[in-house]
N, C-alpha and C. Protein backbone atom coordinates (compact mmCIF):
# COMPACT_ATOMS: atom_id res chain seq x y z
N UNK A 1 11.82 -16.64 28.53
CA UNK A 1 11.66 -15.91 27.27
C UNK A 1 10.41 -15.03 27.38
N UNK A 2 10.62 -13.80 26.87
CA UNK A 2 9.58 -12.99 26.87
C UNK A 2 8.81 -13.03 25.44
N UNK A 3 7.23 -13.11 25.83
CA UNK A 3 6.53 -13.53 25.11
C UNK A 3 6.26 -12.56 23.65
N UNK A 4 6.10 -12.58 22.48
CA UNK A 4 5.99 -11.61 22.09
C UNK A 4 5.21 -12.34 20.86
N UNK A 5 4.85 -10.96 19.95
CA UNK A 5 3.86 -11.26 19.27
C UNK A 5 4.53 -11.38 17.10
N UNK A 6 4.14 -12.56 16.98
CA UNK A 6 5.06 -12.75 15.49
C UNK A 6 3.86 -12.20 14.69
N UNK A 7 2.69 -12.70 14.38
CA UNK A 7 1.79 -12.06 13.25
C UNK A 7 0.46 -11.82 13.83
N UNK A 8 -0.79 -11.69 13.51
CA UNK A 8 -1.81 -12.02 13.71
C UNK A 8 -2.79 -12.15 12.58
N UNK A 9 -4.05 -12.43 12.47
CA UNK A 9 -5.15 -12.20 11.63
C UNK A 9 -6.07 -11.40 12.25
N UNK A 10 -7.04 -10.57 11.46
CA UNK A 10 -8.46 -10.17 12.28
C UNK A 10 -9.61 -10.25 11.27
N UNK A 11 -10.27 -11.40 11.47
CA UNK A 11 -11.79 -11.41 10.91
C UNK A 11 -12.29 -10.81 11.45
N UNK A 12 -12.72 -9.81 12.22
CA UNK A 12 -13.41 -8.68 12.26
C UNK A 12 -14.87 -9.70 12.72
N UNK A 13 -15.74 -9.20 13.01
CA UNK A 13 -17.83 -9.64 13.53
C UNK A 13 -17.55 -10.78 12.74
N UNK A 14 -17.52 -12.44 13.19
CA UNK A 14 -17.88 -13.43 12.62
C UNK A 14 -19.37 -13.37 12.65
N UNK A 15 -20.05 -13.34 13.97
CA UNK A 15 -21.26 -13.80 14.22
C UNK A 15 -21.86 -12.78 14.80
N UNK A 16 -23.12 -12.53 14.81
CA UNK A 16 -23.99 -11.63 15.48
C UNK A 16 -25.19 -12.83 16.05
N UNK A 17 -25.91 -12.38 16.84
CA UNK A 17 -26.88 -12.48 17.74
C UNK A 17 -28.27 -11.59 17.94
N UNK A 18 -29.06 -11.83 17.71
CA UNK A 18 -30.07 -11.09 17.85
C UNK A 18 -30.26 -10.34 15.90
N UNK A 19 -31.65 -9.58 15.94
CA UNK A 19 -31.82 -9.11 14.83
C UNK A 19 -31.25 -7.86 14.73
N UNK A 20 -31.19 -7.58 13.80
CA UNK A 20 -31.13 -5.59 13.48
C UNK A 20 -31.94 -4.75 14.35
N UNK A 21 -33.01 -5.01 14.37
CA UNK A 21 -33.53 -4.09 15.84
C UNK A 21 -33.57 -4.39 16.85
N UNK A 22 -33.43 -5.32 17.25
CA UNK A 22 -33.43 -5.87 18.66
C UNK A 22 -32.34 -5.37 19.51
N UNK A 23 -33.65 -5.13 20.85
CA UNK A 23 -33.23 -4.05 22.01
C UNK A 23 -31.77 -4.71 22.08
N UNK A 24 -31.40 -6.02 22.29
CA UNK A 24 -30.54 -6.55 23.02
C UNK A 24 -29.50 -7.52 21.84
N UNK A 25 -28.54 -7.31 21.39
CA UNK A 25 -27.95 -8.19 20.66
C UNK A 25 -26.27 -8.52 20.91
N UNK A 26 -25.27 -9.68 20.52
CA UNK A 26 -24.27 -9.98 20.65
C UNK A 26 -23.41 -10.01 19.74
N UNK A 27 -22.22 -9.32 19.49
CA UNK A 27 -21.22 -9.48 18.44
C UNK A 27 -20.24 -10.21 18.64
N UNK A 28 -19.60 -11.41 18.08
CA UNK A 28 -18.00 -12.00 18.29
C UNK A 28 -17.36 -11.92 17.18
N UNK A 29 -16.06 -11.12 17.57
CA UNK A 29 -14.51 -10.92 16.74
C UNK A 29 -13.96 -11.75 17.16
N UNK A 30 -13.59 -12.09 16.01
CA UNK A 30 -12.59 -13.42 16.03
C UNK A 30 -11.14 -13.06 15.69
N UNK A 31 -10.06 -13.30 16.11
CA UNK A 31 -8.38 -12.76 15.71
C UNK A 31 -7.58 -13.95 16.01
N UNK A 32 -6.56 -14.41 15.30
CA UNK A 32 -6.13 -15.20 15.74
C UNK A 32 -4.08 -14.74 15.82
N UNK A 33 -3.55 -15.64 16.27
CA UNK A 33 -2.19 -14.83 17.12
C UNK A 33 -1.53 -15.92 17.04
N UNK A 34 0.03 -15.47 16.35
CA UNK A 34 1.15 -16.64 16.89
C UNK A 34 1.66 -15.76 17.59
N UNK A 35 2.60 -16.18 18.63
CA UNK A 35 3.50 -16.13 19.26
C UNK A 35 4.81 -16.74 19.17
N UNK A 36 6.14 -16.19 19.75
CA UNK A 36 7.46 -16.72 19.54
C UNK A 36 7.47 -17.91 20.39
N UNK A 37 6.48 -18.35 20.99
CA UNK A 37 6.99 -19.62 21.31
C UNK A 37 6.53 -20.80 20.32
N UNK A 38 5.83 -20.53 19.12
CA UNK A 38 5.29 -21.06 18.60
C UNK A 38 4.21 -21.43 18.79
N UNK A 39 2.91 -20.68 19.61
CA UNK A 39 1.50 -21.35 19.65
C UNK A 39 0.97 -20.17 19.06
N UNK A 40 -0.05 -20.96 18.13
CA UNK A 40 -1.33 -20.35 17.45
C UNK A 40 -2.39 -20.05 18.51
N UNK A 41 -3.25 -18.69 18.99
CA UNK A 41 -3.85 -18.71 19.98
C UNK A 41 -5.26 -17.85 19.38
N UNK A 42 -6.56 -18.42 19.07
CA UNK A 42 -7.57 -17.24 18.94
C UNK A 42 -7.93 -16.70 20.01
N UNK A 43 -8.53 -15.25 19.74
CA UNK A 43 -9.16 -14.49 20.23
C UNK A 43 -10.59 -14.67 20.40
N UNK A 44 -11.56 -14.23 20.57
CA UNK A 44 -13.22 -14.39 20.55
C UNK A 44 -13.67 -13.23 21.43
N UNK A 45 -13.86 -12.36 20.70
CA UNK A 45 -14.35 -10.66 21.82
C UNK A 45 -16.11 -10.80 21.80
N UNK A 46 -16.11 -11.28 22.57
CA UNK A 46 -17.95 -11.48 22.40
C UNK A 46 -18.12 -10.27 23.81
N UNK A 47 -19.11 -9.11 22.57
CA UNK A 47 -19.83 -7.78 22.76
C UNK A 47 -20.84 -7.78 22.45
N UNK A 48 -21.86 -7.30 24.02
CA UNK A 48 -23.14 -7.59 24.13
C UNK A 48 -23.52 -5.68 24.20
N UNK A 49 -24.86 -5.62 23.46
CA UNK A 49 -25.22 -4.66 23.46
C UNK A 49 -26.96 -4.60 23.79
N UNK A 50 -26.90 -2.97 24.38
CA UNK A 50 -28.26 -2.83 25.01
C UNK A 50 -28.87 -1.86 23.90
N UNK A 51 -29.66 -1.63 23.30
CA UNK A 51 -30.19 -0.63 22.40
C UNK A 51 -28.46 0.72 21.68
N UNK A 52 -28.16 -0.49 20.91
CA UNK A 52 -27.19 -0.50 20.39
C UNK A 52 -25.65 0.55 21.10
N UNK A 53 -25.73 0.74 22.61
CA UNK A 53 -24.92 0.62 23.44
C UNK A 53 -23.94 -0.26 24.04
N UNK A 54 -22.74 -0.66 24.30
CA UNK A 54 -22.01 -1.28 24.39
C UNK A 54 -22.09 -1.82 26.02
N UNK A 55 -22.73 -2.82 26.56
CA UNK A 55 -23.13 -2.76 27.71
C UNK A 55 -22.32 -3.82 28.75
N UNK A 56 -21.39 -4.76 28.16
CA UNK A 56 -20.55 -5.89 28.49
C UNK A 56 -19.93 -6.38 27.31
N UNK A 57 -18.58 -7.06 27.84
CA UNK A 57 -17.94 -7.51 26.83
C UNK A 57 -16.64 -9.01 27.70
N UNK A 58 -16.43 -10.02 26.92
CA UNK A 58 -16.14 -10.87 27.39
C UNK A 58 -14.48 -10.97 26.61
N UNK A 59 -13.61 -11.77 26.76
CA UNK A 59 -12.51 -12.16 26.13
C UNK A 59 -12.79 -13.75 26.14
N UNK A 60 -12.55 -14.64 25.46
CA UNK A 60 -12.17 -15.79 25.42
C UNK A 60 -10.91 -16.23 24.39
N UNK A 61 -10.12 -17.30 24.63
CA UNK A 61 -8.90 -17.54 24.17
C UNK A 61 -8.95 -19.16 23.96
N UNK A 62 -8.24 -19.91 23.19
CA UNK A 62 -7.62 -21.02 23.13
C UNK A 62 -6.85 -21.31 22.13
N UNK A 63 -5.81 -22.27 22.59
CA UNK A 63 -5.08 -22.41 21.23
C UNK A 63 -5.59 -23.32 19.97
N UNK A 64 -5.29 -22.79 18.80
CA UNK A 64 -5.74 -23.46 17.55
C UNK A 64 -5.10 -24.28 16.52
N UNK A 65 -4.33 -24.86 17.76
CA UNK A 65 -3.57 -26.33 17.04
C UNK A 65 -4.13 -27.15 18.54
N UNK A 66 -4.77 -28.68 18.19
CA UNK A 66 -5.16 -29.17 18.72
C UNK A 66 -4.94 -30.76 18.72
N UNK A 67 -4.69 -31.35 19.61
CA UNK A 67 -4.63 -33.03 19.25
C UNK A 67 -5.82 -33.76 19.74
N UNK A 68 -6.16 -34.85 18.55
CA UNK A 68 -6.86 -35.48 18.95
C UNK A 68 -6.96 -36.61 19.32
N UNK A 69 -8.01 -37.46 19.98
CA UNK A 69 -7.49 -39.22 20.73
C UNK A 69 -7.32 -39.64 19.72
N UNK A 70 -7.55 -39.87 18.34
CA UNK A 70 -7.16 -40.36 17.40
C UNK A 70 -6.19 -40.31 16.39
N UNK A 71 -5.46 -38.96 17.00
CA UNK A 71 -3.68 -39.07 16.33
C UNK A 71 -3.53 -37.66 15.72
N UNK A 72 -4.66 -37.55 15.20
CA UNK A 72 -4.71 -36.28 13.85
C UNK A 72 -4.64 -34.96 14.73
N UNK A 73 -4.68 -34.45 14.45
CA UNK A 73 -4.32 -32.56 14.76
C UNK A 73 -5.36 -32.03 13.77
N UNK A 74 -6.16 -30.75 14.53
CA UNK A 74 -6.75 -29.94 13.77
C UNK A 74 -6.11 -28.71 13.96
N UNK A 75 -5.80 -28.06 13.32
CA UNK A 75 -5.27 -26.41 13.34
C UNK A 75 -5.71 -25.59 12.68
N UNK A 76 -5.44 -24.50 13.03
CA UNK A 76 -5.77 -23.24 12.06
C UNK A 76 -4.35 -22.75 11.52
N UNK A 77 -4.44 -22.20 9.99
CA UNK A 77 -2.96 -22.24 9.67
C UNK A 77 -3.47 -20.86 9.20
N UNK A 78 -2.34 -19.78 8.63
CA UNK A 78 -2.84 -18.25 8.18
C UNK A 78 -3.13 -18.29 6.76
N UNK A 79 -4.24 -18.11 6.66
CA UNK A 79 -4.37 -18.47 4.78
C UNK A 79 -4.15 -16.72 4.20
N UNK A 80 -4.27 -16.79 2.60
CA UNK A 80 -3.85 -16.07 2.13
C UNK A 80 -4.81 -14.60 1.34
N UNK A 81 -6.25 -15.25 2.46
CA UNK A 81 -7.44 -14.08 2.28
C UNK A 81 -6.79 -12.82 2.57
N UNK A 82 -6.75 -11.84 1.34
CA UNK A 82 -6.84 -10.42 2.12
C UNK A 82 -7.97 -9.85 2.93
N UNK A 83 -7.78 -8.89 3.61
CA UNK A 83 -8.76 -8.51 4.53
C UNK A 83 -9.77 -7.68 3.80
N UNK A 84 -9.57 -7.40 2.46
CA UNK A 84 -10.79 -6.69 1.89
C UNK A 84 -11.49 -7.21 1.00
N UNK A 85 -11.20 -8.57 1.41
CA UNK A 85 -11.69 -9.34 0.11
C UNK A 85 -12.86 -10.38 1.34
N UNK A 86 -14.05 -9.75 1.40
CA UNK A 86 -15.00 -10.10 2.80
C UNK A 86 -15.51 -11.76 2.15
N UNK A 87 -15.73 -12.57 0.70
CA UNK A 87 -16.17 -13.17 0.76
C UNK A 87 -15.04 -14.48 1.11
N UNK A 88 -14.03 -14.58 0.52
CA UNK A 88 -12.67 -15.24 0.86
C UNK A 88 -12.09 -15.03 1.81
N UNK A 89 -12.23 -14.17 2.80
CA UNK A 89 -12.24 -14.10 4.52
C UNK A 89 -13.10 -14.74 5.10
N UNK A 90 -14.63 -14.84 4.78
CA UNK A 90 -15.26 -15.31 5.22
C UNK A 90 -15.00 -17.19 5.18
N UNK A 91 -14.70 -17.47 3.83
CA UNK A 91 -14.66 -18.62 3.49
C UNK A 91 -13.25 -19.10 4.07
N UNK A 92 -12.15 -18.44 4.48
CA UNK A 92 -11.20 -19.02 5.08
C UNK A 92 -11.19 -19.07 6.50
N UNK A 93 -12.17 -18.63 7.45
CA UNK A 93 -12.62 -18.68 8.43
C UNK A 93 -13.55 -20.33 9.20
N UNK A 94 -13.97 -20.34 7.83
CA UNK A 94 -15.25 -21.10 8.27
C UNK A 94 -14.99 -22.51 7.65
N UNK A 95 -13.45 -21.98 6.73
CA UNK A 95 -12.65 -23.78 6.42
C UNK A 95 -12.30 -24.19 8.17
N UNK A 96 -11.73 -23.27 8.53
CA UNK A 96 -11.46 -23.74 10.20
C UNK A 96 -12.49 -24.13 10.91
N UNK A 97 -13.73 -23.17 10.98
CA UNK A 97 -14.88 -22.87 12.02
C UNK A 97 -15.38 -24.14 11.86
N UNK A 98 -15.62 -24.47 10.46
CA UNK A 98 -16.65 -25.71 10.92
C UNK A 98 -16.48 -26.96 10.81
N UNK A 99 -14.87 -27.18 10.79
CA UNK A 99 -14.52 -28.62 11.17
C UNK A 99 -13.99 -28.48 12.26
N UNK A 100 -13.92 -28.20 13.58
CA UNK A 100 -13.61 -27.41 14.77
C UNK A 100 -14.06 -29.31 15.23
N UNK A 101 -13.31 -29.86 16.23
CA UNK A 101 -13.99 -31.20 16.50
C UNK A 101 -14.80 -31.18 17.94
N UNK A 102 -15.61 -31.86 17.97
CA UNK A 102 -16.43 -32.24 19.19
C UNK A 102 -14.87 -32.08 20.11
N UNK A 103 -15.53 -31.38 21.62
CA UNK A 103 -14.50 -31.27 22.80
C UNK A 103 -14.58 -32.65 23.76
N UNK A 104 -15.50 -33.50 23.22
CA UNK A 104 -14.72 -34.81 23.57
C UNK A 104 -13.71 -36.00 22.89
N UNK A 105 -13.67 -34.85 21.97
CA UNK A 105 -12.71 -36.10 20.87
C UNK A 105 -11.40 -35.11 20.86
N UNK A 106 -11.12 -34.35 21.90
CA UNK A 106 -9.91 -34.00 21.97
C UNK A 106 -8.66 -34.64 23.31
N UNK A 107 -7.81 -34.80 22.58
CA UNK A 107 -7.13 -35.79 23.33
C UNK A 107 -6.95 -35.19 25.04
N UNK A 108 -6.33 -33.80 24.86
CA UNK A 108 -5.82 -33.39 25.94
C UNK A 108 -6.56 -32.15 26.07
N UNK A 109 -7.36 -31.28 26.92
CA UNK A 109 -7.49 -30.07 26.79
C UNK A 109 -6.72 -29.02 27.76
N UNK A 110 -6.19 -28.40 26.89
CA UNK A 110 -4.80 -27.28 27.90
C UNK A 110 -5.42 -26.08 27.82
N UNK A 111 -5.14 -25.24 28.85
CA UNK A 111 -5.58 -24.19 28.72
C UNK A 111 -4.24 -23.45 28.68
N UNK A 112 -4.72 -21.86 27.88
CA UNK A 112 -3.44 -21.42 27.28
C UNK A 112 -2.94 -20.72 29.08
N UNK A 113 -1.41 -20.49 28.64
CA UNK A 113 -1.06 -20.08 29.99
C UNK A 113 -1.44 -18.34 30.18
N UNK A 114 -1.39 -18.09 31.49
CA UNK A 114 -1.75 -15.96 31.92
C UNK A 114 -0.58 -15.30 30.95
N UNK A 115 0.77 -15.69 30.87
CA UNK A 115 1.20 -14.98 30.18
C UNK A 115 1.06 -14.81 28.94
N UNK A 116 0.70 -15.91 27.97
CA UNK A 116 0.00 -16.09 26.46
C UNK A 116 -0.96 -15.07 26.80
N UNK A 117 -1.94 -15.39 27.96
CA UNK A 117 -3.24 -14.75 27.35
C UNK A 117 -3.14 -13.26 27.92
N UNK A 118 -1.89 -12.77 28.90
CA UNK A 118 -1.97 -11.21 28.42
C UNK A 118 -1.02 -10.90 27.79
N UNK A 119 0.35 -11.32 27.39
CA UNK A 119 0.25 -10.97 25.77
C UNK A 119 -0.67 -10.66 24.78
N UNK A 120 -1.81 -11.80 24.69
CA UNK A 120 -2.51 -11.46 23.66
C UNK A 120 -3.36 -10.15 23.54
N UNK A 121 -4.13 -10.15 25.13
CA UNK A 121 -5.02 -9.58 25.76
C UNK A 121 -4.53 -7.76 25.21
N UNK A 122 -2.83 -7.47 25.98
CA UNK A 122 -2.46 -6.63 25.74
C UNK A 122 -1.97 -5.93 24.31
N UNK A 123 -2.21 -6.80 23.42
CA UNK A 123 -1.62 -6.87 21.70
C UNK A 123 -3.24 -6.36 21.22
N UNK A 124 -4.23 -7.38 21.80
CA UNK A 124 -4.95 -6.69 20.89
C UNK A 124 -6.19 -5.25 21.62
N UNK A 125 -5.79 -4.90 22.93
CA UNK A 125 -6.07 -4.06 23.50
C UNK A 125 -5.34 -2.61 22.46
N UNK A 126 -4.01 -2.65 22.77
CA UNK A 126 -3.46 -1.31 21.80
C UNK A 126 -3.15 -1.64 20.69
N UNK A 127 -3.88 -2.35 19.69
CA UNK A 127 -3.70 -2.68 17.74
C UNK A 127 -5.00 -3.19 17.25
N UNK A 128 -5.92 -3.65 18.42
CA UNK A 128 -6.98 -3.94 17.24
C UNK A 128 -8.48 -3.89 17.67
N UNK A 129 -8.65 -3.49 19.19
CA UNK A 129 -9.77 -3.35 19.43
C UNK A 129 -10.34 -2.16 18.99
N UNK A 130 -10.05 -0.85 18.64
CA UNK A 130 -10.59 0.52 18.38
C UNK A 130 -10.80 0.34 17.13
N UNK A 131 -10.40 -0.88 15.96
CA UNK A 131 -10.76 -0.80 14.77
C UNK A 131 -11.27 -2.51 14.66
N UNK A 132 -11.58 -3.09 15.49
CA UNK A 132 -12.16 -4.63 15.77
C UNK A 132 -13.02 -4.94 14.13
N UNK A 133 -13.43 -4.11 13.89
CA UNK A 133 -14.41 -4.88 12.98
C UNK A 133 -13.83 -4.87 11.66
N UNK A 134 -12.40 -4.29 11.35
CA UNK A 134 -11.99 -4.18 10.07
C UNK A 134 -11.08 -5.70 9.84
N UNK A 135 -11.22 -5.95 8.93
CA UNK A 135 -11.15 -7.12 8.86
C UNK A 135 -9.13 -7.03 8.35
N UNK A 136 -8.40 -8.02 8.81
CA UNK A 136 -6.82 -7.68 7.88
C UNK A 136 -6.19 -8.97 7.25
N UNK A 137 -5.15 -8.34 6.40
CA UNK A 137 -4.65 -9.37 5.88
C UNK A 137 -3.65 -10.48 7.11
N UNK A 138 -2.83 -11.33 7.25
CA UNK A 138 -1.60 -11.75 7.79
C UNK A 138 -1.17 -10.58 7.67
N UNK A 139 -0.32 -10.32 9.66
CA UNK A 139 0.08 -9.39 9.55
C UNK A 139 1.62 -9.62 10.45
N UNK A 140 2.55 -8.97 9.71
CA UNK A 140 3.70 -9.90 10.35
C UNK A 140 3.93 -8.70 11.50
N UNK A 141 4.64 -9.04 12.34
CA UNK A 141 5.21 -7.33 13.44
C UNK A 141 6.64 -8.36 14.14
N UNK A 142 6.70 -9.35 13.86
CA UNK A 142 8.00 -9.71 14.35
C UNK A 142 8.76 -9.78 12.95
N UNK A 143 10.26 -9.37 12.77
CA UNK A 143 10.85 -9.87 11.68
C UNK A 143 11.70 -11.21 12.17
């Protein structure tokens, strides 16, 4: 089956690094992605900058349904923040972000497979990196 892309989210700059003037600072976008096979997969674009030049930039991925040794599942599910509504984006972000569990209290750790992650890679290369920081509602593209 060819992999394809059912919705996504984009919180847009969760976190920054460094101050407002500082020579050297870090941005991470956060997006998160189902797919038709059914896995939930975030994004994490952590962009490092040199005197506010774009000087490196990283991808990281994992999926965001998770099991733990103790039975329960943590996931991320698509809540119903619009994307222009920055304080209820924020707050539906950080219902996920910060019960996220210690990575030793996870039962199994999988890493997502090359084709998940260039699917994703390639989804959000041409739809969401040139506008990364705008934040969106659930966005469906599969019917």
């Amino acid at each position: 089956m060819k992999l394809k892309m059912v919705r996504y989210k984009n919180y847009g700059n969760i976190f920054r690094f460094g101050g407002l003037n500082a020579r050297y600072y870090s941005e991470n976008y956060y997006s998160f992605y189902e797919l038709n096979n059914g896995k939930i997969i975030y994004l994490i674009n952590m962009a490092v900058y040199e005197n506010n030049e774009l000087i490196s930039f990283n991808y990281t991925h994992d999926y965001a349904v998770i099991e733990l040794k103790n039975g329960k599942t943590h996931s991320y599910s698509f809540g119903d923040a619009k994307g222009g509504n920055e304080v209820r984006m924020t707050e539906e972000f950080f219902d996920w972000f910060d019960t996220l569990p210690n990575p030793r209290d996870l039962k199994n750790r999988i890493e997502i497979t090359s084709a998940e992650e260039k699917c994703i890679e390639e989804f959000y290369l041409q739809n969401i990196e040139t506008t990364k920081e705008i934040k969106t509602d659930t966005i469906k593209v599969l019917n």
